[in-house]
Protein backbone atom coordinates (compact mmCIF):
# COMPACT_ATOMS: atom_id res chain seq x y z
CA UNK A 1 -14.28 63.13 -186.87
CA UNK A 2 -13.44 61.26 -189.95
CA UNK A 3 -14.16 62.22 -193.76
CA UNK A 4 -13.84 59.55 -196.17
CA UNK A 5 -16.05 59.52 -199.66
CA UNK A 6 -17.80 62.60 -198.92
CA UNK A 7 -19.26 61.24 -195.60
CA UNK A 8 -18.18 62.04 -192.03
CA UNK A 9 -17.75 58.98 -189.63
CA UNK A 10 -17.15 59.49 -185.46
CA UNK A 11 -14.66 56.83 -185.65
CA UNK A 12 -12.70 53.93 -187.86
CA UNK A 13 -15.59 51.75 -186.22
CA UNK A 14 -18.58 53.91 -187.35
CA UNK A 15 -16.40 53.38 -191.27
CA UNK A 16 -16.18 50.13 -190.80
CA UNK A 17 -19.59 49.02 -189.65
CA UNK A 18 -20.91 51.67 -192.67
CA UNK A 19 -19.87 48.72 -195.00
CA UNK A 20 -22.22 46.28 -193.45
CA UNK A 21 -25.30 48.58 -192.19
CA UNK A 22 -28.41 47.48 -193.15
CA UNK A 23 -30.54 44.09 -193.16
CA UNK A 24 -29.10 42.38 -196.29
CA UNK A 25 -24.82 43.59 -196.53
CA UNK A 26 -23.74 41.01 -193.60
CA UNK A 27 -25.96 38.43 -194.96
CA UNK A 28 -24.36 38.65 -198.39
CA UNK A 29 -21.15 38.24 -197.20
CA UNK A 30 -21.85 35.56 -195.11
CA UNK A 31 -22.91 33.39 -197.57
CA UNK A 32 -20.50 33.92 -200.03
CA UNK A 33 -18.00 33.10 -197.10
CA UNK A 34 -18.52 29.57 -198.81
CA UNK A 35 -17.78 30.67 -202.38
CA UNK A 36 -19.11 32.77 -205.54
CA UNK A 37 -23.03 32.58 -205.77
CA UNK A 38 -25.01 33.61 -208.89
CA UNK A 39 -27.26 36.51 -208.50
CA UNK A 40 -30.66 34.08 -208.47
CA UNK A 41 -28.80 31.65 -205.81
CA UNK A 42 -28.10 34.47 -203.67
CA UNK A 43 -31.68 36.02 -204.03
CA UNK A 44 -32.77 32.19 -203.53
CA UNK A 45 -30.65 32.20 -200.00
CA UNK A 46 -31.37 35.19 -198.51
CA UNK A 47 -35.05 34.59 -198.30
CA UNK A 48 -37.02 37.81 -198.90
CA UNK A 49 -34.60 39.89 -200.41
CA UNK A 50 -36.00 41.77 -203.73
CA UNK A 51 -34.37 42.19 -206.90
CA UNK A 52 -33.74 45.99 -206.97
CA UNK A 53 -32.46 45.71 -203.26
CA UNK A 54 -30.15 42.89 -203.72
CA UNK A 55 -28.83 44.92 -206.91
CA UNK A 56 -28.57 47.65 -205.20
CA UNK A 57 -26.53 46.09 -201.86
CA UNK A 58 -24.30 43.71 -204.42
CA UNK A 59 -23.29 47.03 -206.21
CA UNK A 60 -22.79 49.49 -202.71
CA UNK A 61 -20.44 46.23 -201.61
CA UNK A 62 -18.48 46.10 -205.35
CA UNK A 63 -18.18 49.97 -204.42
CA UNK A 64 -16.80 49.18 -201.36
CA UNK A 65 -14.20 46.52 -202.66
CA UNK A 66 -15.64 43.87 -200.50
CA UNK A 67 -16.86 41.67 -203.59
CA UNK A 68 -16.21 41.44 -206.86
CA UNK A 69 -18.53 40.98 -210.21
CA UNK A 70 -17.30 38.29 -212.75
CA UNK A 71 -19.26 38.24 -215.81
CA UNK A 72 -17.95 35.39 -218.20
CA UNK A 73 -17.98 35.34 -221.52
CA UNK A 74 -20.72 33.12 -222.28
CA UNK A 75 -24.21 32.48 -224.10
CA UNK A 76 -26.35 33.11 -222.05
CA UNK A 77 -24.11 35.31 -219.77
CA UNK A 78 -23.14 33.77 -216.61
CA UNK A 79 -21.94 36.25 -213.48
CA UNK A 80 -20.91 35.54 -210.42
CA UNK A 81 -20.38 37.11 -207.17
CA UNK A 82 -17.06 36.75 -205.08
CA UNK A 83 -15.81 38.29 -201.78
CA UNK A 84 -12.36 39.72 -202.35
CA UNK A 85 -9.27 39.57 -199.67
CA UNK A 86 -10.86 42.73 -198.09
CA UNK A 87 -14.52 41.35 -197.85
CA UNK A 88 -12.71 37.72 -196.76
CA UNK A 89 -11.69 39.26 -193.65
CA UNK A 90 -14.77 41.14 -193.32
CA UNK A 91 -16.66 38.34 -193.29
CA UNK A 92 -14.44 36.16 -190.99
CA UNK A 93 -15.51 38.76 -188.55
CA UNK A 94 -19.00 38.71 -189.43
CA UNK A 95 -18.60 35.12 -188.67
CA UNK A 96 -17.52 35.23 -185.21
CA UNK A 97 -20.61 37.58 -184.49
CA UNK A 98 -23.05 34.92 -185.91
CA UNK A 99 -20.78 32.53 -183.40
CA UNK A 100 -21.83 34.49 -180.33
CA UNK A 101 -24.91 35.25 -181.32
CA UNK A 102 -25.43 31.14 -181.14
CA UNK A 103 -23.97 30.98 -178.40
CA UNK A 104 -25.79 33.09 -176.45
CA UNK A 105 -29.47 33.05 -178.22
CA UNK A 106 -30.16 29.95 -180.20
CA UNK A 107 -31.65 28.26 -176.94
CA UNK A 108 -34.77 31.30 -176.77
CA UNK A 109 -35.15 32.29 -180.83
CA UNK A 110 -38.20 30.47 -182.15
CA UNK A 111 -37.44 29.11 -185.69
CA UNK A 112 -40.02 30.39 -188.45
């Protein structure tokens, strides 16, 4: 058993994948794989997500030091959203899953 933040984990694994559970964390990261994304271009890509929940999931990843918040200095503000060295790699693994996952399903998933 692992203890890390006040929570208790069965393994590095069950840690690791608590930094993407969920619907929207991987999909966050993927597409700022490409580079920093304002918070309505995000909400605009992810299709669906709300407001509070993408707040919510950009903040739990900031937490986890897997992206990081830039506001500049501007008028009106401007803030942007960036995956740091730690969410890079993250996300270069995230990557291979969507791979396979093409690999092996995009022949029988119906596009909406």
């Amino acid at each position: 058993m692992i203890k890390y933040n006040n929570k208790k984990y069965v393994c590095l694994l069950d840690l690791a994948m608590d930094s993407i559970r969920g619907k929207w964390k991987a999909v966050i990261l993927c597409h700022l794989y490409d580079g920093p994304k304002r918070f309505l271009e995000l909400q605009r890509i992810t299709n669906g997500v709300s407001h509070k929940v993408l707040t919510e999931k950009l903040k739990e990843l900031e937490e986890d030091n897997l992206l990081q918040k830039i506001a500049y200095d501007e008028n009106p503000p401007k803030v942007e959203y960036k995956l740091t060295a730690m969410g890079r790699e993250l996300a270069t693994a995230i990557k291979e899953i969507e791979k396979w996952s093409l690999k092996y399903y995009s022949d029988i998933v119906e596009e909406l």
